[in-house]
C-alpha atoms as a PDB file:
ATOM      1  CA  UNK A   1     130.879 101.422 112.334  1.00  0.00           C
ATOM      2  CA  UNK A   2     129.458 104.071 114.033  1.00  0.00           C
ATOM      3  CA  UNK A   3     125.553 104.032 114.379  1.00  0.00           C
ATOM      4  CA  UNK A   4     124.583 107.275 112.753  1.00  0.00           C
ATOM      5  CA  UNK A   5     126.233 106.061 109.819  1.00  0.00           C
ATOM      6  CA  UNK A   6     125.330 102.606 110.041  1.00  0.00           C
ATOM      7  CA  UNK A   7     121.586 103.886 109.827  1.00  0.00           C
ATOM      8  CA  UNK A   8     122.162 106.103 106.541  1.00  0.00           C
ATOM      9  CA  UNK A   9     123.986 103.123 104.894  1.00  0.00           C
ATOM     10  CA  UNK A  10     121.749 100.593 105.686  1.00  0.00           C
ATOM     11  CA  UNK A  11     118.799 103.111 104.929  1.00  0.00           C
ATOM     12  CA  UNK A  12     116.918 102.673 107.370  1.00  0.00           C
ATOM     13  CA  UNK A  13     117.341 106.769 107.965  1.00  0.00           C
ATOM     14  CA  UNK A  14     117.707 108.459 105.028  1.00  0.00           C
ATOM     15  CA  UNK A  15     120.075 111.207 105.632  1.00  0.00           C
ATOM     16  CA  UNK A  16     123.046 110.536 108.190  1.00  0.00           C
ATOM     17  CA  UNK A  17     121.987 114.236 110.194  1.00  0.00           C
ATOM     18  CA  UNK A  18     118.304 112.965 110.709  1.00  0.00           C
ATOM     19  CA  UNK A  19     119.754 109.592 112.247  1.00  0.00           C
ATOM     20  CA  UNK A  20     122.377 111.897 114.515  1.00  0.00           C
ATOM     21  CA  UNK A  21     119.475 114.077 115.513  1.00  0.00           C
ATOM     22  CA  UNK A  22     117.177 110.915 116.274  1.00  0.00           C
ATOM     23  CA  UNK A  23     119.846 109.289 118.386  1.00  0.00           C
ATOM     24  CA  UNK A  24     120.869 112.727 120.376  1.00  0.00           C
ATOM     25  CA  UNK A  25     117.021 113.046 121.337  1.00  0.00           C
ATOM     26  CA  UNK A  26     117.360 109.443 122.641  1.00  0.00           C
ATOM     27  CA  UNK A  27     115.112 107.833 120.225  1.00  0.00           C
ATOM     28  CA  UNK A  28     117.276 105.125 119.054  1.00  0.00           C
ATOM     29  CA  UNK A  29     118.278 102.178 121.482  1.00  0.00           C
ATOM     30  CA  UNK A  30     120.705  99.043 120.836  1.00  0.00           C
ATOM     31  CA  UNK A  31     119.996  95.904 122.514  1.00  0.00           C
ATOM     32  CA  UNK A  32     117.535  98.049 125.006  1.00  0.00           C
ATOM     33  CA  UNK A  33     120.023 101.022 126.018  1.00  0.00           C
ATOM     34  CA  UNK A  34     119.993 104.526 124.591  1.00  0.00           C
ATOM     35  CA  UNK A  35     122.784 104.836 121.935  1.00  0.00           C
ATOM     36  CA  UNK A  36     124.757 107.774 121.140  1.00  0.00           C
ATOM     37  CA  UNK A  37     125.675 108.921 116.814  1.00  0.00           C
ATOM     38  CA  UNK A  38     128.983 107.739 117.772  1.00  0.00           C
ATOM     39  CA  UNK A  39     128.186 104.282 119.247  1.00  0.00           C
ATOM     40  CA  UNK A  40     129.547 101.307 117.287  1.00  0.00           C
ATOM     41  CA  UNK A  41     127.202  98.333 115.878  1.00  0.00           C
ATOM     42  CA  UNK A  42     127.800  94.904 115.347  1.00  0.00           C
ATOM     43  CA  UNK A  43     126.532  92.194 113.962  1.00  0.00           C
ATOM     44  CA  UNK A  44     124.017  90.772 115.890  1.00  0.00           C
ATOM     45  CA  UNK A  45     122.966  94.090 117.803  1.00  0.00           C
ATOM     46  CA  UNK A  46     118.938  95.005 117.915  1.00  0.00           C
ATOM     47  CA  UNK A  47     118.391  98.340 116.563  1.00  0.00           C
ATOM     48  CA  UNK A  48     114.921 100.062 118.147  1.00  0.00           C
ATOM     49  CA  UNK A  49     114.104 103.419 116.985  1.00  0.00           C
ATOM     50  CA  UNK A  50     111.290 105.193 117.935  1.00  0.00           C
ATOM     51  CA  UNK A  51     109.508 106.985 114.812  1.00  0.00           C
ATOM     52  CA  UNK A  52     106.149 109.020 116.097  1.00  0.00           C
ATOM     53  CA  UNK A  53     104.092 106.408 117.926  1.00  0.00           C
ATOM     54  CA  UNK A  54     105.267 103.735 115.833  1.00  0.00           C
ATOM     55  CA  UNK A  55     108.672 102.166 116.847  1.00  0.00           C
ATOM     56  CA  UNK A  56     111.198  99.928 114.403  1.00  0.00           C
ATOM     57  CA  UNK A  57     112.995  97.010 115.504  1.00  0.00           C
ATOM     58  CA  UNK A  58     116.067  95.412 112.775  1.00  0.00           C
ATOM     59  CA  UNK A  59     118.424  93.231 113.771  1.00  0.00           C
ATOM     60  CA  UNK A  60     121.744  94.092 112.072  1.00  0.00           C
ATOM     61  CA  UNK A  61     122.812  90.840 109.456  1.00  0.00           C
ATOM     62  CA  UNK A  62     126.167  92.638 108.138  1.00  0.00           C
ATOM     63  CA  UNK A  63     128.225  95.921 108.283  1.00  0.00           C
ATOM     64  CA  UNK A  64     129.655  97.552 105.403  1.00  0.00           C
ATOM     65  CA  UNK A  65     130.990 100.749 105.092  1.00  0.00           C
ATOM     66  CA  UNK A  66     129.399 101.136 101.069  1.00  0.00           C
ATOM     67  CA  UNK A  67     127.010  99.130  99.555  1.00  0.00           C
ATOM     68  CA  UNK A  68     124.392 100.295  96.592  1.00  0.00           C
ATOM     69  CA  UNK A  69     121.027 101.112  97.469  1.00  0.00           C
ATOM     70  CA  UNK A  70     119.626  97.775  95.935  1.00  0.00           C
ATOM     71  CA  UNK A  71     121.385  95.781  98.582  1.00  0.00           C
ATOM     72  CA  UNK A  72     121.125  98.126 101.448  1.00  0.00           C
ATOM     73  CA  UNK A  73     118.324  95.981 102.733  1.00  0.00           C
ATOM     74  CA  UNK A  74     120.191  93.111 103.248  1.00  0.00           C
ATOM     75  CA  UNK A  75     121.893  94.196 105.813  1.00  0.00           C
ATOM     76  CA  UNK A  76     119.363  94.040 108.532  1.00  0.00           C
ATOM     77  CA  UNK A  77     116.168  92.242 108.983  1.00  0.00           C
ATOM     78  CA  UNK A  78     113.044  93.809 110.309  1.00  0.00           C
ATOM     79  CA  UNK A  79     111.542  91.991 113.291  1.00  0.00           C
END
């Protein structure tokens, strides 16, 4: 799954064109490289995004392309 979308799905980003902009201004890293909208996640990968001066690290527990918002947050786990 692509990581824009991952991050809409999962919620971590609410809208899908605030988690492309975030990763085209470099903010968002996977396993400590700068990711691209279009790069694909895995299970396993670690997720850093940088919001203001406070950054967010999850480590992605499942992929799913829909999921309701009640379970959204089990796929990943804040570290």
């Amino acid at each position: 799954m692509r990581l824009d979308k991952y991050l809409k799905v999962s919620r971590i980003i609410k809208r899908r064109t605030v988690a492309n902009e975030a990763c085209d201004a470099g903010r968002v890293t996977i396993n400590g490289k700068v990711a691209k909208a279009g790069t694909e996640v895995k299970v396993g990968d670690i997720i850093e995004i940088a919001f203001g001066d406070k950054p967010v690290k999850a480590e992605i527990l499942n992929v799913a392309e829909v999921i309701r918002k009640d379970d959204a947050k089990e796929l990943f786990r804040y570290l």
